[in-house]
PDB file of N, CA and C in Angstrom:
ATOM      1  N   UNK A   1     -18.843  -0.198  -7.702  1.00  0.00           N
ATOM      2  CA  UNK A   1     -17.561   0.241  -7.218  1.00  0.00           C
ATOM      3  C   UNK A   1     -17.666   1.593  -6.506  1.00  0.00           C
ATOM      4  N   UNK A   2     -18.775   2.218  -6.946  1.00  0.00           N
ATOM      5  CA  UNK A   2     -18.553   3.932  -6.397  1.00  0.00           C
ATOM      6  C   UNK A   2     -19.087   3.410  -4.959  1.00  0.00           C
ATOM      7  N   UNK A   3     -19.767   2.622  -3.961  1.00  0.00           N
ATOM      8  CA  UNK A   3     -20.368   2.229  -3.239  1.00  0.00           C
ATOM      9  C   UNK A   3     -19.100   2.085  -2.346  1.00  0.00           C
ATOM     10  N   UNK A   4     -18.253   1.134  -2.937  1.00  0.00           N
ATOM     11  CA  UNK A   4     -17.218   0.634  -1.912  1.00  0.00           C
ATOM     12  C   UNK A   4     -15.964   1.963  -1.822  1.00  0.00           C
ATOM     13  N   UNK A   5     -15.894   2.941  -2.773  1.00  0.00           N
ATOM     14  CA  UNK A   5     -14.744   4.321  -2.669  1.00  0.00           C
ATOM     15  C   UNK A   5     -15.728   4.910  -2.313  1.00  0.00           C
ATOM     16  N   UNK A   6     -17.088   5.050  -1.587  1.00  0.00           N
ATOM     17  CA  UNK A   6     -17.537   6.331  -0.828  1.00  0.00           C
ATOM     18  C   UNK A   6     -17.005   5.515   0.858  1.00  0.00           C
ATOM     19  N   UNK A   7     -16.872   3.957   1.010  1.00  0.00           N
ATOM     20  CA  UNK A   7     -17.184   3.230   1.980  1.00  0.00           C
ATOM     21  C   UNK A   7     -15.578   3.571   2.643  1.00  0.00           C
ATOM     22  N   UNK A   8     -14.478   4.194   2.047  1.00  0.00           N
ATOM     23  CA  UNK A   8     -13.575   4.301   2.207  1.00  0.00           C
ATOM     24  C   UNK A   8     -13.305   5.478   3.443  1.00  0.00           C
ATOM     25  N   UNK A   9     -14.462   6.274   3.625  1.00  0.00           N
ATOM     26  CA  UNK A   9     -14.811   7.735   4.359  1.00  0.00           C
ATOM     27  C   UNK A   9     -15.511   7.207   5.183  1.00  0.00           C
ATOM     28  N   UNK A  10     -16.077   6.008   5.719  1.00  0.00           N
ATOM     29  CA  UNK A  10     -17.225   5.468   6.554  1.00  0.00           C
ATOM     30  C   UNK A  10     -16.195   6.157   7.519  1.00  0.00           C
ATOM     31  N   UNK A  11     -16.961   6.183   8.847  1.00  0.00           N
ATOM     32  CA  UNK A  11     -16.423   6.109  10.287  1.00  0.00           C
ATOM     33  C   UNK A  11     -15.413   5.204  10.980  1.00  0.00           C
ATOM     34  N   UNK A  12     -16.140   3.751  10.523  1.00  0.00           N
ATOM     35  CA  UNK A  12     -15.621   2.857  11.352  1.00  0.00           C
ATOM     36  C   UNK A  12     -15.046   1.967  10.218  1.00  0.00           C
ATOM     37  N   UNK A  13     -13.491   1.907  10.927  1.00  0.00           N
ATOM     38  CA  UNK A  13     -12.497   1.545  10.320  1.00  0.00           C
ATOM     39  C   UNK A  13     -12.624   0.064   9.981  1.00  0.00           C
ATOM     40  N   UNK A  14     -13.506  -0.800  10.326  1.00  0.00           N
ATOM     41  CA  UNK A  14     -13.718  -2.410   9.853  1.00  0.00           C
ATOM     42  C   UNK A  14     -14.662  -1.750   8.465  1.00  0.00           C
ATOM     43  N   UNK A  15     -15.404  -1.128   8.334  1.00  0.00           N
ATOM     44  CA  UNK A  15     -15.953  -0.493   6.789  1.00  0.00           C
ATOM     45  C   UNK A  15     -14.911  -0.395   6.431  1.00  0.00           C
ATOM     46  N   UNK A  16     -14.144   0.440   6.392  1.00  0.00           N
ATOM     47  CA  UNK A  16     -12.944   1.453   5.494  1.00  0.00           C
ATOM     48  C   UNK A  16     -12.345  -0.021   5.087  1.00  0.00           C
ATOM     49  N   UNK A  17     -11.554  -0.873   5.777  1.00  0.00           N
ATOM     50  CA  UNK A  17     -10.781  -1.570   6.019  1.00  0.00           C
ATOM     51  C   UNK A  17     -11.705  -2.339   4.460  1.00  0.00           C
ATOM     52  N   UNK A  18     -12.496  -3.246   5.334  1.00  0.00           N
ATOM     53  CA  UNK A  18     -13.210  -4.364   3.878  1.00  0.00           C
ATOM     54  C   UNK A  18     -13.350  -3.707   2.881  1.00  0.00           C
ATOM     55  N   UNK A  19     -13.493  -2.212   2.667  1.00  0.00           N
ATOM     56  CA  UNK A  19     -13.793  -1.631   1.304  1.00  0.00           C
ATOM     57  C   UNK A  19     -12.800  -1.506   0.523  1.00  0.00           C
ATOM     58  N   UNK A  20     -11.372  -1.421   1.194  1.00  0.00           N
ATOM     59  CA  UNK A  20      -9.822  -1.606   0.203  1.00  0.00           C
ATOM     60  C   UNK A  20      -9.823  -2.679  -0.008  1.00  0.00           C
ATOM     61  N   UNK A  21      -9.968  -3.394   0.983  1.00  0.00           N
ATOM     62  CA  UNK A  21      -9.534  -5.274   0.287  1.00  0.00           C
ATOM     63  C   UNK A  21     -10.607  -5.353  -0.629  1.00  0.00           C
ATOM     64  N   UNK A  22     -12.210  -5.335  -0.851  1.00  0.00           N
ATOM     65  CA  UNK A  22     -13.234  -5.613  -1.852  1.00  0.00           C
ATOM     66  C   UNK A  22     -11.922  -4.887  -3.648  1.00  0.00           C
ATOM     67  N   UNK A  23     -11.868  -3.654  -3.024  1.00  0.00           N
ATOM     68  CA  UNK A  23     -11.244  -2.626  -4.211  1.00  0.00           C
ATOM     69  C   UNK A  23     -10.355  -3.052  -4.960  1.00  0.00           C
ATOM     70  N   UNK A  24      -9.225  -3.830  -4.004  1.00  0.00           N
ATOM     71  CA  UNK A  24      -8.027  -4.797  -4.498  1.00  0.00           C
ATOM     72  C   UNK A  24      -8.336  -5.708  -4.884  1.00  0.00           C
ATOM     73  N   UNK A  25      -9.549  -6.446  -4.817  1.00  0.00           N
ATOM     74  CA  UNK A  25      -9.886  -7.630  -5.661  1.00  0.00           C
ATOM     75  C   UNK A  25     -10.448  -7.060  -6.518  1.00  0.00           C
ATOM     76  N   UNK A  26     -11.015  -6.458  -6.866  1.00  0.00           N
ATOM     77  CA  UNK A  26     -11.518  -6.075  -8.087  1.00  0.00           C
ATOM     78  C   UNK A  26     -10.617  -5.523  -9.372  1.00  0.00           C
ATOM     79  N   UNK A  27      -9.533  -4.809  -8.798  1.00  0.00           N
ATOM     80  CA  UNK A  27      -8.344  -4.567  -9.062  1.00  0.00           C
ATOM     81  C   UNK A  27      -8.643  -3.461 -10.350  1.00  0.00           C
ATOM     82  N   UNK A  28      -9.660  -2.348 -10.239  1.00  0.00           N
ATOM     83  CA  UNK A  28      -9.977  -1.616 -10.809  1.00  0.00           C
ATOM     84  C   UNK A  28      -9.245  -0.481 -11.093  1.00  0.00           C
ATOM     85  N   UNK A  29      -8.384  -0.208 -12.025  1.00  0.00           N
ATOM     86  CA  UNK A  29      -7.493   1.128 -11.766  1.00  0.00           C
ATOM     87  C   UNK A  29      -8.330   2.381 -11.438  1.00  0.00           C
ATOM     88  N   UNK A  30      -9.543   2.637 -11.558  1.00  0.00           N
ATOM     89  CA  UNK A  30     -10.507   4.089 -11.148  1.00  0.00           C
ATOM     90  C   UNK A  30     -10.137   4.394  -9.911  1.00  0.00           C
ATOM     91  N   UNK A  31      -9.826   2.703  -9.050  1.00  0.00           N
ATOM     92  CA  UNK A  31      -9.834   2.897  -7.480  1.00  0.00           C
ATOM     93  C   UNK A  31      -8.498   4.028  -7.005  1.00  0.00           C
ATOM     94  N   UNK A  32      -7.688   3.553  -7.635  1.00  0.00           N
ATOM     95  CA  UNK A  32      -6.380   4.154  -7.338  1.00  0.00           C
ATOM     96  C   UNK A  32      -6.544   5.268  -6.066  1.00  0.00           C
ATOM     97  N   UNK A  33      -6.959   6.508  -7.063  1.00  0.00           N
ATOM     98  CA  UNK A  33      -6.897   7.628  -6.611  1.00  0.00           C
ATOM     99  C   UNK A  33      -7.237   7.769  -4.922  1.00  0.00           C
ATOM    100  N   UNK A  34      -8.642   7.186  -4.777  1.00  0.00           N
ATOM    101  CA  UNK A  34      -9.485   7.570  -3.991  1.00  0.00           C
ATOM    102  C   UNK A  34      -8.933   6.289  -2.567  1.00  0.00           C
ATOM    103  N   UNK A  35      -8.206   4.791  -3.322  1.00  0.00           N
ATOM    104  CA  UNK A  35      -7.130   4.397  -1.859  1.00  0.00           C
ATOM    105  C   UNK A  35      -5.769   5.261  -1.659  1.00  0.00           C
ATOM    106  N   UNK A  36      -5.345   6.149  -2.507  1.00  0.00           N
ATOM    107  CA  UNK A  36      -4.068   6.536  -1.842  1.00  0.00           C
ATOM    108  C   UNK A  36      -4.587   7.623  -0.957  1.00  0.00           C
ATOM    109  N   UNK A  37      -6.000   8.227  -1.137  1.00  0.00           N
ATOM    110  CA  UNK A  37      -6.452   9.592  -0.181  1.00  0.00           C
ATOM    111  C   UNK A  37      -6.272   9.142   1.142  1.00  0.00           C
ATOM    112  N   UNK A  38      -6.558   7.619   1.406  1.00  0.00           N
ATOM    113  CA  UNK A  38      -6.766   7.083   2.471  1.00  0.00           C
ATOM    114  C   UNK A  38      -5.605   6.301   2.863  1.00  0.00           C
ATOM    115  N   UNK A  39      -4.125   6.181   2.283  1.00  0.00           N
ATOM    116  CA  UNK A  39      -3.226   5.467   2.726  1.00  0.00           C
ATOM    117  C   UNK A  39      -3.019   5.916   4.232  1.00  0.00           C
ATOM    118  N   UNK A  40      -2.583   7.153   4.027  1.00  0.00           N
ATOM    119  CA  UNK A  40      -2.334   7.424   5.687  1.00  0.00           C
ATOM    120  C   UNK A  40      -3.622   7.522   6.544  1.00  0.00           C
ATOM    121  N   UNK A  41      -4.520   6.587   6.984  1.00  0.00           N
ATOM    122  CA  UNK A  41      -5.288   6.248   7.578  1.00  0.00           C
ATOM    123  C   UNK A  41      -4.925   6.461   9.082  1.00  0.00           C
ATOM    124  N   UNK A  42      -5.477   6.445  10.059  1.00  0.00           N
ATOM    125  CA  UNK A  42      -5.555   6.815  11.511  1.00  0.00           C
ATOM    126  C   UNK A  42      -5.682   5.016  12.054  1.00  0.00           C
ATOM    127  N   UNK A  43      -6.261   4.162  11.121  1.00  0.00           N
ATOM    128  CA  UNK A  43      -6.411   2.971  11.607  1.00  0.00           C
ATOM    129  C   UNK A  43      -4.808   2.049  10.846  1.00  0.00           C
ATOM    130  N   UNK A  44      -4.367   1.214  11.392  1.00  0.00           N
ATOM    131  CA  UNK A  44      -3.505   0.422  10.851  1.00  0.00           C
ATOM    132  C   UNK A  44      -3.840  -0.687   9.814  1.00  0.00           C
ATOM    133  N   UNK A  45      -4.981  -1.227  10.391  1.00  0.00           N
ATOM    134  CA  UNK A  45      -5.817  -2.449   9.522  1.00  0.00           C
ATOM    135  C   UNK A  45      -6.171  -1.772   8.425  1.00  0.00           C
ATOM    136  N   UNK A  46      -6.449  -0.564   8.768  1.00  0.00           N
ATOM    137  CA  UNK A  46      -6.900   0.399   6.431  1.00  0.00           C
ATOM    138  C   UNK A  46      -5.540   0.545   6.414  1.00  0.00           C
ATOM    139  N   UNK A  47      -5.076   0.706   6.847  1.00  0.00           N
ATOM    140  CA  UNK A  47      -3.421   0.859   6.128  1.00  0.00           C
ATOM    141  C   UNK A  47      -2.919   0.093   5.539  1.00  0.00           C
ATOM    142  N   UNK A  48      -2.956  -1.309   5.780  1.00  0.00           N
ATOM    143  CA  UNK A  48      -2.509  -2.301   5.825  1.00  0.00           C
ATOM    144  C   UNK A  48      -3.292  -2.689   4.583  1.00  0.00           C
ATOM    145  N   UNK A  49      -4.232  -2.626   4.560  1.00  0.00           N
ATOM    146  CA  UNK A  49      -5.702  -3.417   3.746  1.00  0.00           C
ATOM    147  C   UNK A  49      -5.774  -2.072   2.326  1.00  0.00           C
ATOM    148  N   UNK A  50      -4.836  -1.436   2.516  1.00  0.00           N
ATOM    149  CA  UNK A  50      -4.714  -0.244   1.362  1.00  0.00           C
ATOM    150  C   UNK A  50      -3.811  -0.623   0.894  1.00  0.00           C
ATOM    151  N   UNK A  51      -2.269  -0.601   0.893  1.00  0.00           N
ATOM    152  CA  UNK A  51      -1.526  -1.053   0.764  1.00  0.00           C
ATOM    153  C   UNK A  51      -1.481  -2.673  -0.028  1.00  0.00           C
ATOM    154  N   UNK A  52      -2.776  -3.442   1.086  1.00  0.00           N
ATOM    155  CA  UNK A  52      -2.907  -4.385  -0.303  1.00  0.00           C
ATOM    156  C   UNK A  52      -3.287  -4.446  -1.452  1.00  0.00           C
ATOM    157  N   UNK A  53      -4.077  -3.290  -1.415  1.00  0.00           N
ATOM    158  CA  UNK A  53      -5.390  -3.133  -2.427  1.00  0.00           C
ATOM    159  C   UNK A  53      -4.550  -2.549  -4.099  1.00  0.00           C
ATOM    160  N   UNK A  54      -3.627  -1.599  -3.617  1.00  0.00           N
ATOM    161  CA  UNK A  54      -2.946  -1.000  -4.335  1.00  0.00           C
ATOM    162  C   UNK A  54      -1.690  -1.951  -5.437  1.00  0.00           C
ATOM    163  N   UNK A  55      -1.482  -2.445  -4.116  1.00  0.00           N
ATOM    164  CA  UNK A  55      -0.424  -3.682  -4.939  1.00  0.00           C
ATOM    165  C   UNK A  55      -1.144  -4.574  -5.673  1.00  0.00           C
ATOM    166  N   UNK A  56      -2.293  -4.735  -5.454  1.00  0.00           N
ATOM    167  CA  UNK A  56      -3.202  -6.316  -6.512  1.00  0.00           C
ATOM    168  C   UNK A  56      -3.680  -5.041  -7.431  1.00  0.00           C
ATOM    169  N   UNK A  57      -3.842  -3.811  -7.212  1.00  0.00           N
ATOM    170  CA  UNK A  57      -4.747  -3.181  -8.586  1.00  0.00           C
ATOM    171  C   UNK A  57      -3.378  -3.223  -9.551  1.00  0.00           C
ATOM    172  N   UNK A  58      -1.579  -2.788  -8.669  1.00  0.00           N
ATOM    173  CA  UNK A  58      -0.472  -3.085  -9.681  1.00  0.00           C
ATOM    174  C   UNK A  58      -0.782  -1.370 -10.188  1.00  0.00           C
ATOM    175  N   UNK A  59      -1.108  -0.325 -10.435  1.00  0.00           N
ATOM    176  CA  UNK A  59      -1.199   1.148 -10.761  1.00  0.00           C
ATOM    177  C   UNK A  59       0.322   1.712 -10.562  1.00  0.00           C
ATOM    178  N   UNK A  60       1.339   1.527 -11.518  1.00  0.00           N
ATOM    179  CA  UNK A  60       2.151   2.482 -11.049  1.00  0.00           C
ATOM    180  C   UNK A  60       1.738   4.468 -10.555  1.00  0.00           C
ATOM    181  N   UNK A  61       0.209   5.101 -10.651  1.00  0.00           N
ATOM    182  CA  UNK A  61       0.227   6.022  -9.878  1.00  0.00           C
ATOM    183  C   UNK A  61       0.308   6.128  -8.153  1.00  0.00           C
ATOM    184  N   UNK A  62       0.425   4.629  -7.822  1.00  0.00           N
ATOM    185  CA  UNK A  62       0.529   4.733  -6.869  1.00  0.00           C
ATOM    186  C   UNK A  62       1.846   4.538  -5.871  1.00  0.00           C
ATOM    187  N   UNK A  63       2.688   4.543  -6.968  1.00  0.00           N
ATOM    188  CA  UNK A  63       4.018   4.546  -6.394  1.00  0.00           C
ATOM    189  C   UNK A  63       4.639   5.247  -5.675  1.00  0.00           C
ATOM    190  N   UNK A  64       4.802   6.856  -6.366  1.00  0.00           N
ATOM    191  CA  UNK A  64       5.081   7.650  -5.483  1.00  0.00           C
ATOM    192  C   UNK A  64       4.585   7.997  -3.907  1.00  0.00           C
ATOM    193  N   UNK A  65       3.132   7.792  -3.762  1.00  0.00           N
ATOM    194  CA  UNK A  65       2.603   7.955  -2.371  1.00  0.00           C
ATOM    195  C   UNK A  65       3.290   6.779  -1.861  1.00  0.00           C
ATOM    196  N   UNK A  66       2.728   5.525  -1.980  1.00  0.00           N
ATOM    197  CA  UNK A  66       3.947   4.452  -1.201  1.00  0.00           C
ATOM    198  C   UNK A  66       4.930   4.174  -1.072  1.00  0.00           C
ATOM    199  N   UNK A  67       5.998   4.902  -1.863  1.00  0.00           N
ATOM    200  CA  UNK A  67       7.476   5.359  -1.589  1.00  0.00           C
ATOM    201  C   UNK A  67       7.319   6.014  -0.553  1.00  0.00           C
ATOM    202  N   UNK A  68       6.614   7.497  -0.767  1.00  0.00           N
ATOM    203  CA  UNK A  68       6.708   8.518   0.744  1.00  0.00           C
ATOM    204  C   UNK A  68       6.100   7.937   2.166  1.00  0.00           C
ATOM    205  N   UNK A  69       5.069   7.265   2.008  1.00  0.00           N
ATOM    206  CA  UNK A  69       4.883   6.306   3.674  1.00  0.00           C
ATOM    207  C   UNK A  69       5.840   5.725   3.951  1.00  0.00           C
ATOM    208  N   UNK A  70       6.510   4.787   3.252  1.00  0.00           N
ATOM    209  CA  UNK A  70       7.585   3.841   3.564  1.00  0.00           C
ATOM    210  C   UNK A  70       8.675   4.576   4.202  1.00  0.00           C
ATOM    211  N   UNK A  71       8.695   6.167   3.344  1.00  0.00           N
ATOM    212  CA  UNK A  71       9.873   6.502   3.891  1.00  0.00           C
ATOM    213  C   UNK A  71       9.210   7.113   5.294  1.00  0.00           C
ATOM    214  N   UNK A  72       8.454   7.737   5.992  1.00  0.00           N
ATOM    215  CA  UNK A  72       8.184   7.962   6.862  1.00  0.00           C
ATOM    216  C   UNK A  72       8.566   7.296   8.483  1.00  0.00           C
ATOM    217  N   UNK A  73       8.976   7.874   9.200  1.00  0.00           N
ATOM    218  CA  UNK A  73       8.998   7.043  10.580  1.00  0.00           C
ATOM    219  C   UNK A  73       7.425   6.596  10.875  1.00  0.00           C
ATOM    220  N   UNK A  74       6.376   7.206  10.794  1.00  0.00           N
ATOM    221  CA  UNK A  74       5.838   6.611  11.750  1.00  0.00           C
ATOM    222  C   UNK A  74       4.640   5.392  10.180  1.00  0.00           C
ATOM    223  N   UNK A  75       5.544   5.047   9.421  1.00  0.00           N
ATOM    224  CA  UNK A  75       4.692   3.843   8.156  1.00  0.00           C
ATOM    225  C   UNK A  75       4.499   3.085   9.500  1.00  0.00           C
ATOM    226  N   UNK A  76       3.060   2.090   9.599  1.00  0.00           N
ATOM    227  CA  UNK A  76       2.630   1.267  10.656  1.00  0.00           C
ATOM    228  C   UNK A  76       2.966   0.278   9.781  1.00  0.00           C
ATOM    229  N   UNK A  77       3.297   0.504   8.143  1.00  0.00           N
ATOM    230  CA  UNK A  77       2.674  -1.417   7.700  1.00  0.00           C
ATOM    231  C   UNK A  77       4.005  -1.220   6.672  1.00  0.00           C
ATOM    232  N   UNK A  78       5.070  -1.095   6.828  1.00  0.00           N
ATOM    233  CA  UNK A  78       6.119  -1.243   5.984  1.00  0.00           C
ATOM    234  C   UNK A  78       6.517  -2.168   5.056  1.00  0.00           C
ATOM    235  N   UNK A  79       5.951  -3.479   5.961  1.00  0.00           N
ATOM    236  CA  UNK A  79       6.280  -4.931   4.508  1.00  0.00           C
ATOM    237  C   UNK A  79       5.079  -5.000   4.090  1.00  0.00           C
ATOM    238  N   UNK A  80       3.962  -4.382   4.113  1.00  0.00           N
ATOM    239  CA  UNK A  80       2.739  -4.517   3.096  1.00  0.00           C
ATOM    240  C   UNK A  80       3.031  -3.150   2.335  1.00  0.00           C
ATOM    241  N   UNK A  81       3.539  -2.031   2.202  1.00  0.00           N
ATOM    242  CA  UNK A  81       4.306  -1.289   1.310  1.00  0.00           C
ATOM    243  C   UNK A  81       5.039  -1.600   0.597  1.00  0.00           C
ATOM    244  N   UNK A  82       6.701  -2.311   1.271  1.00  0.00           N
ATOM    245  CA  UNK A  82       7.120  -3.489   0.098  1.00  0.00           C
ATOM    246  C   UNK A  82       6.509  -4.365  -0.591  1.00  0.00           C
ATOM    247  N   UNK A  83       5.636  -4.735  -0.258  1.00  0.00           N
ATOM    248  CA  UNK A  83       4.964  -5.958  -1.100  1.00  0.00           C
ATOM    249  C   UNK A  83       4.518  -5.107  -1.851  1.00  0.00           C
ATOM    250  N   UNK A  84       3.407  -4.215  -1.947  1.00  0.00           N
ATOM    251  CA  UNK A  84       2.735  -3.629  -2.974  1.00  0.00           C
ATOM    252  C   UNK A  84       3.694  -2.698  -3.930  1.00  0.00           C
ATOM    253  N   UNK A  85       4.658  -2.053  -3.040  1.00  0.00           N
ATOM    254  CA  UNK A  85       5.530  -1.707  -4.253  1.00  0.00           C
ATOM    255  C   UNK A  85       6.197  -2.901  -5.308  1.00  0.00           C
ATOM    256  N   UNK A  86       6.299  -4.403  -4.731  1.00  0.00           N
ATOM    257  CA  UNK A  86       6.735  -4.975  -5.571  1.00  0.00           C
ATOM    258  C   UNK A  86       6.223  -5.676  -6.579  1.00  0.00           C
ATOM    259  N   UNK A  87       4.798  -5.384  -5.851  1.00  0.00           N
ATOM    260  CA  UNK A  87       3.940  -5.840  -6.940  1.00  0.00           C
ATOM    261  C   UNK A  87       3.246  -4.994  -8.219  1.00  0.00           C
ATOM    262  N   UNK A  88       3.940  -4.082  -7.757  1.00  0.00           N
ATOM    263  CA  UNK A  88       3.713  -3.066  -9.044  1.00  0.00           C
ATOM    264  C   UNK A  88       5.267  -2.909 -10.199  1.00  0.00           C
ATOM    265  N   UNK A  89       6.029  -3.094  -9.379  1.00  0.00           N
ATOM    266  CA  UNK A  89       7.053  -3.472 -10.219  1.00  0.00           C
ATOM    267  C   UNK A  89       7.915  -2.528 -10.772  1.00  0.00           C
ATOM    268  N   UNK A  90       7.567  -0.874 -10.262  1.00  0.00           N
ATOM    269  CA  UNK A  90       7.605   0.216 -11.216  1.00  0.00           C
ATOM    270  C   UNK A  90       8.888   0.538 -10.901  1.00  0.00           C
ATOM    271  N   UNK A  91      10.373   1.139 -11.520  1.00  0.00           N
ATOM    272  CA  UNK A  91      11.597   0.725 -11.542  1.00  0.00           C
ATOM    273  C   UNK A  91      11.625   2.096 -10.362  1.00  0.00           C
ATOM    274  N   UNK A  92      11.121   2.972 -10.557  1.00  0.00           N
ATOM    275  CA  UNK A  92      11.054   3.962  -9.329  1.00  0.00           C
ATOM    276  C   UNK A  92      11.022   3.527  -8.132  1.00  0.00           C
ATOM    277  N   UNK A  93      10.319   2.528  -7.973  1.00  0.00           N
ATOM    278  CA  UNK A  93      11.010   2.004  -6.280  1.00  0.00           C
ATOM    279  C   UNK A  93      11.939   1.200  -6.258  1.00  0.00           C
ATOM    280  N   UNK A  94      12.948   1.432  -6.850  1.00  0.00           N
ATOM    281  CA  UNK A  94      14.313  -0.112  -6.761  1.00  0.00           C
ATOM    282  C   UNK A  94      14.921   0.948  -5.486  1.00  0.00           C
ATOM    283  N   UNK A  95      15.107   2.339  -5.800  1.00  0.00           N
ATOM    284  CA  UNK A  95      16.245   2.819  -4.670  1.00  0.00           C
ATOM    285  C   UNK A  95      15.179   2.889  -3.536  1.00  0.00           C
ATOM    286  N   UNK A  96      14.392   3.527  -3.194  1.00  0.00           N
ATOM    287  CA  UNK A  96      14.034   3.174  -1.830  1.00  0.00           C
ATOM    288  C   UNK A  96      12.999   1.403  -1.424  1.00  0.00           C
ATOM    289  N   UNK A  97      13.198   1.051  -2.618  1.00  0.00           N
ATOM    290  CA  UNK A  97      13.846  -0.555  -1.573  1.00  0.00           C
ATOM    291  C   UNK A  97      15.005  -1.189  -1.056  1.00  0.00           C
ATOM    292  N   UNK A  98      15.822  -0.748  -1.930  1.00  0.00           N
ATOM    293  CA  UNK A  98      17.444  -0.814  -1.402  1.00  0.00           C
ATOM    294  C   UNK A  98      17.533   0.203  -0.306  1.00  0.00           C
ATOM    295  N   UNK A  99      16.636   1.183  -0.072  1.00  0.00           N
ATOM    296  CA  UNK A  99      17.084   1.757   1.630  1.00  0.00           C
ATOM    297  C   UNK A  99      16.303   0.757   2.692  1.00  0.00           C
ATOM    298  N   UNK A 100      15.315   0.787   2.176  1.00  0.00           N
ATOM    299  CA  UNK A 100      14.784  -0.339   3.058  1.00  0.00           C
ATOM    300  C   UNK A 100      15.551  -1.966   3.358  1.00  0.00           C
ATOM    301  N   UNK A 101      16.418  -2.063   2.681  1.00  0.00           N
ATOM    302  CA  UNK A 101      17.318  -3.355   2.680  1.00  0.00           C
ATOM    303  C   UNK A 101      18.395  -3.130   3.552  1.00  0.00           C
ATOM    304  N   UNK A 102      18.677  -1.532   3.948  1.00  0.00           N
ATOM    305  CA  UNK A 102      19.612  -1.300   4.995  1.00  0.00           C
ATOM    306  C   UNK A 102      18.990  -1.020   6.323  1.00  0.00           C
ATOM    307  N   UNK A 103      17.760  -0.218   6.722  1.00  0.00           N
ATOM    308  CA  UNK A 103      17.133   0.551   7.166  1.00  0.00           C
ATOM    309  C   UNK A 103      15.906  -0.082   8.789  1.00  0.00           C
ATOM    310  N   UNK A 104      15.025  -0.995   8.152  1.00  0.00           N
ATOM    311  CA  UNK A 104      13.941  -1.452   9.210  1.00  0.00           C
ATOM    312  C   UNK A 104      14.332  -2.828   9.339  1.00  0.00           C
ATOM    313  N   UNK A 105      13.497  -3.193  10.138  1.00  0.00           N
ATOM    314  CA  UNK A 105      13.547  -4.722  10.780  1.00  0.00           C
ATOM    315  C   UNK A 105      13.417  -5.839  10.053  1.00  0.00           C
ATOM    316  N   UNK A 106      13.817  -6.604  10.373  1.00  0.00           N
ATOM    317  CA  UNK A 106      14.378  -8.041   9.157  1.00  0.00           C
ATOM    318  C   UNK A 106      13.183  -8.365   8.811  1.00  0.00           C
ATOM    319  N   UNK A 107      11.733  -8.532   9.072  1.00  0.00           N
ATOM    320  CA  UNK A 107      10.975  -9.395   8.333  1.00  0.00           C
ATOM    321  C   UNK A 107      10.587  -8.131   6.965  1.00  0.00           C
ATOM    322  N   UNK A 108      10.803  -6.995   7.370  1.00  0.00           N
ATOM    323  CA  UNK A 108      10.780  -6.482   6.065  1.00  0.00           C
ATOM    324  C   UNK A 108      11.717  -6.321   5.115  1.00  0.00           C
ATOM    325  N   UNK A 109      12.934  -6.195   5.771  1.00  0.00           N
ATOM    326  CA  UNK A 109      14.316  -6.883   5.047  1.00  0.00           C
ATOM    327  C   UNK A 109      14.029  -7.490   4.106  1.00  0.00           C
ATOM    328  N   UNK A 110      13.870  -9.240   4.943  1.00  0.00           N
ATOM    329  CA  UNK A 110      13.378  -9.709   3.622  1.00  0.00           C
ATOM    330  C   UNK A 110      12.362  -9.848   2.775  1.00  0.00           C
ATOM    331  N   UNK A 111      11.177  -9.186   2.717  1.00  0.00           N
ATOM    332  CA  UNK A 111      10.825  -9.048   2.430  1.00  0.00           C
ATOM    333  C   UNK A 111      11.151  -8.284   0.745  1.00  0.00           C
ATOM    334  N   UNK A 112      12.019  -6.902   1.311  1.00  0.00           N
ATOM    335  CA  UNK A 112      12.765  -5.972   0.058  1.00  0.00           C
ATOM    336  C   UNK A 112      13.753  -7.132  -0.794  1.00  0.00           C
ATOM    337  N   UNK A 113      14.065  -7.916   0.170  1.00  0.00           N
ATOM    338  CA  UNK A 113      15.378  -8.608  -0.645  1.00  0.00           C
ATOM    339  C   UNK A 113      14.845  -9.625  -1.295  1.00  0.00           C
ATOM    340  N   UNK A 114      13.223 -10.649  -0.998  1.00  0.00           N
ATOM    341  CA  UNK A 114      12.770 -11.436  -2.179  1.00  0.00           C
ATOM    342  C   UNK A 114      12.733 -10.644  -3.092  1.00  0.00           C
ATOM    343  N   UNK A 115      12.232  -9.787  -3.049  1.00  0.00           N
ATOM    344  CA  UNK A 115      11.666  -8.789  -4.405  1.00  0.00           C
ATOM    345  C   UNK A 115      12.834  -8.639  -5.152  1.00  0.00           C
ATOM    346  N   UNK A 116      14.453  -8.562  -4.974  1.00  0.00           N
ATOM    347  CA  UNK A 116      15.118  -8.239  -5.654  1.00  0.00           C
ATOM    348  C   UNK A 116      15.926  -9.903  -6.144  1.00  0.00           C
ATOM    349  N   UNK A 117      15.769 -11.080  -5.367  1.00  0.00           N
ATOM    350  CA  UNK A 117      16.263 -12.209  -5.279  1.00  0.00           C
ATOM    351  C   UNK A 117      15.815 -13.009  -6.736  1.00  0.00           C
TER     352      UNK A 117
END
C-alpha cells in the first residue's frame, strides 16, 4: 500500500489516477489521509478517481474535505463527491447535499436526491 500513496505524487496523472482507484479497492482506512492531500488535484481524472476511492474506503475523515470541494465553484467532479459523500453516509453531509439539491446541474441533482430517496 505505501507503494501506491507514494504513486499518488507521481508526475503523470494516469499514475496518480490508477493509484486512487487501486486505494479504493483496497478500501484501507491508512489511505484516507494521503487521498484527501490529493483531492484538489490539477488533473480531473485524480479527482474523479479520488473521490471514488474515498467513498469505497466509506472514512467519515473524509467528509469534511469533500463537503468543502463540493462547495467550491471550480469542484470538476461534483456527482462523484455526492456519491462518495453518500457512500459514507456521515449525517454531516445531509445539509450540503440538500444545497446541492437546489444548486448544480440535474445529473447531480439527482444524483443528491437518490441518496436521500
Amino acid at each position: 500500500m505505501d507503494a501506491l500513496i507514494q504513486a499518488l505524487k507521481d508526475k503523470r496523472w494516469s499514475v496518480r489516477e490508477r493509484a486512487a482507484v487501486a486505494l479504493g479497492r483496497i478500501r484501507d482506512a491508512r489511505a484516507v489521509d494521503p487521498l484527501v492531500q490529493v483531492l484538489k488535484d490539477e488533473d480531473r481524472r485524480v479527482e474523479w478517481a479520488v473521490a471514488y476511492a474515498l467513498g469505497e474506503i466509506g472514512d467519515a475523515r473524509a467528509v469534511a474535505s469533500l463537503i468543502q470541494i463540493l462547495r467550491e465553484e471550480r469542484c470538476a467532479v461534483p456527482r462523484e463527491v455526492v456519491t462518495a459523500l453518500g457512500k459514507i453516509g456521515d449525517p454531516k453531509a445531509v445539509e450540503p447535499l440538500v444545497e446541492v439539491l437546489q444548486d448544480v446541474t440535474s445529473n447531480v441533482r439527482d444524483e443528491a436526491a437518490m441518496l436521500f430517496g
